[in-house]
C-alpha atoms as a PDB file:
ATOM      1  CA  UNK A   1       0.000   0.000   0.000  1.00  0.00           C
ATOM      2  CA  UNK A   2       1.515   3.243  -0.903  1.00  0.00           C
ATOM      3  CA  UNK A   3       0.614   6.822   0.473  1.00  0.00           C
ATOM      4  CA  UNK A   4      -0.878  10.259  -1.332  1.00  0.00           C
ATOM      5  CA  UNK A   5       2.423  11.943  -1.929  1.00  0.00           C
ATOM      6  CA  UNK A   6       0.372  15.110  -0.720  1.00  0.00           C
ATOM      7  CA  UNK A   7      -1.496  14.113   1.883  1.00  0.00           C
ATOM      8  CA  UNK A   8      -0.310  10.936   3.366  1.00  0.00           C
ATOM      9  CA  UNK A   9      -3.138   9.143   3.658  1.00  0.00           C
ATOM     10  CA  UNK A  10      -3.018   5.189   2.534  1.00  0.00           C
ATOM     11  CA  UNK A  11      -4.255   4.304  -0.976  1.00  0.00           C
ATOM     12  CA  UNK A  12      -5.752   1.210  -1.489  1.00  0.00           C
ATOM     13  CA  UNK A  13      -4.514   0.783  -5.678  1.00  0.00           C
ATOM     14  CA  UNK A  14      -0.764   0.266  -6.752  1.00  0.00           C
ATOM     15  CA  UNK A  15      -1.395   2.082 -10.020  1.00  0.00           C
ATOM     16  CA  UNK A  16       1.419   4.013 -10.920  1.00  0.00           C
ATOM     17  CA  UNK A  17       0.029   6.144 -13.771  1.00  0.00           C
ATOM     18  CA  UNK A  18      -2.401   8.641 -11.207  1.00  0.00           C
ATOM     19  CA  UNK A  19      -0.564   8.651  -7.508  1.00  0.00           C
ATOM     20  CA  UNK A  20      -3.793  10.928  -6.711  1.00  0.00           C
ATOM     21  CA  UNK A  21      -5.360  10.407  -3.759  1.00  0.00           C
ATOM     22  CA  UNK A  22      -9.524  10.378  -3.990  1.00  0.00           C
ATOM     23  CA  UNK A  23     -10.379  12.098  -0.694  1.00  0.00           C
ATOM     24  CA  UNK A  24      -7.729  15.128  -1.010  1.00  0.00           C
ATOM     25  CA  UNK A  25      -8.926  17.847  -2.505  1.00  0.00           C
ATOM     26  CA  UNK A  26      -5.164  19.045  -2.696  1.00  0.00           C
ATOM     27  CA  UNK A  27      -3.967  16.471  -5.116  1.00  0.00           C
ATOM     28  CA  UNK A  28      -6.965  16.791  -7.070  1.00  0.00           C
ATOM     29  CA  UNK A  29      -6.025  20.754  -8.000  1.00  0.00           C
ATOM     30  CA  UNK A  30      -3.908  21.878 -10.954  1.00  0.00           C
ATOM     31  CA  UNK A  31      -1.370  23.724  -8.164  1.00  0.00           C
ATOM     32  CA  UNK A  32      -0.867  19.683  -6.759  1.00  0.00           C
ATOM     33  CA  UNK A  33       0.084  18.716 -10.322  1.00  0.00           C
ATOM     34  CA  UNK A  34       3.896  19.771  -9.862  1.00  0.00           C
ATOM     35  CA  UNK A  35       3.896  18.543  -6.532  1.00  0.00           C
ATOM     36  CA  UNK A  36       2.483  15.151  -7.714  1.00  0.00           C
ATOM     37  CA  UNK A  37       5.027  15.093 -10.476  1.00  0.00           C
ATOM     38  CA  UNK A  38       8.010  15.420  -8.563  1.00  0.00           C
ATOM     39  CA  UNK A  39       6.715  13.143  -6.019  1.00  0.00           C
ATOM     40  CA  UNK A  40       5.637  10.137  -8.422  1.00  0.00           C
ATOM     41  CA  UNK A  41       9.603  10.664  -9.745  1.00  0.00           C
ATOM     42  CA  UNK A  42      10.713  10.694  -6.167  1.00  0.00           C
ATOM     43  CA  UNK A  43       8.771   7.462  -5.821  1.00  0.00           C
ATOM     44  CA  UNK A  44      10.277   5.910  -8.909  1.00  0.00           C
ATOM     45  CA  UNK A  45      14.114   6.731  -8.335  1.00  0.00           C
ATOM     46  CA  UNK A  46      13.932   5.437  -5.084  1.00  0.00           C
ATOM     47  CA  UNK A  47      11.978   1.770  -6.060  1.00  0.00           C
ATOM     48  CA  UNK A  48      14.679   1.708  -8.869  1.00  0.00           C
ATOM     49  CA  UNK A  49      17.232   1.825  -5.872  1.00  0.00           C
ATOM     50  CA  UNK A  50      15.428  -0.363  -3.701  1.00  0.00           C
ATOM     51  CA  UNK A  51      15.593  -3.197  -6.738  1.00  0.00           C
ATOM     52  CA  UNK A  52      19.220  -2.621  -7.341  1.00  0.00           C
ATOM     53  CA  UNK A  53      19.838  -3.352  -3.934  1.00  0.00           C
ATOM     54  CA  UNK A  54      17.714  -6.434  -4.527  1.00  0.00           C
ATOM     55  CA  UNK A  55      19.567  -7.751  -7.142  1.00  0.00           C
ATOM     56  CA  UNK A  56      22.977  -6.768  -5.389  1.00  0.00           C
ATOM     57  CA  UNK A  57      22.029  -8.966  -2.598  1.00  0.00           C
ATOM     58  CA  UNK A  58      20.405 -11.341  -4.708  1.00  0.00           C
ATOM     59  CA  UNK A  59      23.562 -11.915  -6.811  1.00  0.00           C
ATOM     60  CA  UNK A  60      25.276 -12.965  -3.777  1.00  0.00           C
ATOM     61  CA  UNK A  61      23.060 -15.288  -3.046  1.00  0.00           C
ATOM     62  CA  UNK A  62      24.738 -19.233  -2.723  1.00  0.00           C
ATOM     63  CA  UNK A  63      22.949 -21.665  -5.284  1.00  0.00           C
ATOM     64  CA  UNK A  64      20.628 -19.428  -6.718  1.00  0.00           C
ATOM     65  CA  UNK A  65      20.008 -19.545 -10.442  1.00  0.00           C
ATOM     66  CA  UNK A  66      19.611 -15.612 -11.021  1.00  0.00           C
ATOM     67  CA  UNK A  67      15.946 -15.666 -11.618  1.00  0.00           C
ATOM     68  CA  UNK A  68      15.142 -12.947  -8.900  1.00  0.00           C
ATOM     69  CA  UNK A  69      18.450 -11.458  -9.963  1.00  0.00           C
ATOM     70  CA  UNK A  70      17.360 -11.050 -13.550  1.00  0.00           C
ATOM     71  CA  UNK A  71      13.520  -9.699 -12.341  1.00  0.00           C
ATOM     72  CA  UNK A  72      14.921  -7.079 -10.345  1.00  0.00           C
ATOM     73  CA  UNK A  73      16.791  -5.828 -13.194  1.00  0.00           C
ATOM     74  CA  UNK A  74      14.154  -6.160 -15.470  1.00  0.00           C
ATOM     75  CA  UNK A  75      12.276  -4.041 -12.951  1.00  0.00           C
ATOM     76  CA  UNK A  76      14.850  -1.873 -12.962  1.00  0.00           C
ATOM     77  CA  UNK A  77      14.830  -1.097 -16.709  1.00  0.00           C
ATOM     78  CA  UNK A  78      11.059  -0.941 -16.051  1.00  0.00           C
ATOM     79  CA  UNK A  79      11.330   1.794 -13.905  1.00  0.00           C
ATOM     80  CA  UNK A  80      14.023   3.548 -15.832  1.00  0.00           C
ATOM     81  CA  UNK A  81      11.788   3.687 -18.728  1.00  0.00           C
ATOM     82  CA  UNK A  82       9.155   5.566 -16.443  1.00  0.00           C
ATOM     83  CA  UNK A  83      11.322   7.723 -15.701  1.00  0.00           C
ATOM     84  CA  UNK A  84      12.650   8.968 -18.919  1.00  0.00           C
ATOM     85  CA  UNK A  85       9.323   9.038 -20.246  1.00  0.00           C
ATOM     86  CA  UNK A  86       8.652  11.880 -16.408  1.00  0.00           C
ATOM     87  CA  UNK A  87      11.268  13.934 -17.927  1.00  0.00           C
ATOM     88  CA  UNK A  88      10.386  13.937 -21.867  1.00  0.00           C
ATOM     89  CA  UNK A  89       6.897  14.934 -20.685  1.00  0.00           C
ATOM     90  CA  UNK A  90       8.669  17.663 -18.064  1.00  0.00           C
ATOM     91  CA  UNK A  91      10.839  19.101 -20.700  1.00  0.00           C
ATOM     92  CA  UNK A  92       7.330  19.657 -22.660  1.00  0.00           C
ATOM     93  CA  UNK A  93       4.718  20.776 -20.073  1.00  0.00           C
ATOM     94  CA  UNK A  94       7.971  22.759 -18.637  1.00  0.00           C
ATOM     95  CA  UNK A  95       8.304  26.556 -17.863  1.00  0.00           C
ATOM     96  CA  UNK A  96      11.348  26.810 -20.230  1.00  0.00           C
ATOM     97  CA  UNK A  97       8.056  26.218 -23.326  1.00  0.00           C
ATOM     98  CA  UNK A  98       7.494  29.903 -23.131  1.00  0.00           C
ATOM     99  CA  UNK A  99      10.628  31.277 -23.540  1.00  0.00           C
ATOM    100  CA  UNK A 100      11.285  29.487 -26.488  1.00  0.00           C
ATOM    101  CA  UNK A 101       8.533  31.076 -28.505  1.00  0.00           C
ATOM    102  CA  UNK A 102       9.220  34.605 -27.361  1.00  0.00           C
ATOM    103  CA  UNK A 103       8.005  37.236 -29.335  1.00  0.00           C
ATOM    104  CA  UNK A 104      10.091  39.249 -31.855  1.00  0.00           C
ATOM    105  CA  UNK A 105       9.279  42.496 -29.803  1.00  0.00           C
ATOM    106  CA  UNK A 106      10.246  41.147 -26.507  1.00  0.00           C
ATOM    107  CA  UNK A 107      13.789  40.024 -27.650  1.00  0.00           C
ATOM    108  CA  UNK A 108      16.638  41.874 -26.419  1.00  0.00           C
ATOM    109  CA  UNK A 109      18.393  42.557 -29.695  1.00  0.00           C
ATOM    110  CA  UNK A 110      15.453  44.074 -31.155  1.00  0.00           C
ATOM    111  CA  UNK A 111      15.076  46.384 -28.050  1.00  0.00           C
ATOM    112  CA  UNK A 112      18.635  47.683 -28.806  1.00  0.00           C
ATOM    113  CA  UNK A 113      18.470  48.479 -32.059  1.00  0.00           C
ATOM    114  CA  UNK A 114      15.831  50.745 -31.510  1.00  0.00           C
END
């Protein structure tokens, strides 16, 4: 059972996609959505540590064929994947969006030229 990243109250799924809780009215704002964001990638880098450890400890293990070895890391790359598809979708919805389109009358070599 995980918690609401903004509230901390238990949530009953494991779904990954919405880490939204239903009875907090916080995380259910646009102002939470940043908050959420960084907090579902929180989530994520630290499970992807949590496997690695896994597989660290299961590598060491005596007579083990490298089953749970090989999940973790396949979990890993899971959760690596999640993660690069956080920051494509960051680098879109980002604040940097604006200041690519600027306008020609609000750039600064037009404003010294006259």
């Amino acid at each position: 059972m995980s918690l609401c990243p903004t509230c901390a109250r238990p949530r009953a799924d494991e779904d990954l996609s919405d880490l939204r809780c239903v009875a907090c009215a916080a995380c259910r704002s646009e102002l939470g959505g940043r908050v959420l964001r960084d907090a579902r990638r929180g989530w994520l880098y630290d499970a992807a540590f949590r496997a690695l450890e896994l597989a660290r400890v299961y590598r060491a293990e005596e007579g083990a064929g490298g089953a749970r070895e090989r999940g973790c890391l396949a979990e890993v790359a899971r959760l690596r994947a999640l993660l690069a598809e956080e920051r494509r979708v960051a680098r879109v919805d980002g604040p940097g969006l604006a200041k690519g389109a600027a306008r020609p009358d609000m750039d600064s070599a037009a404003k010294r030229s006259g």
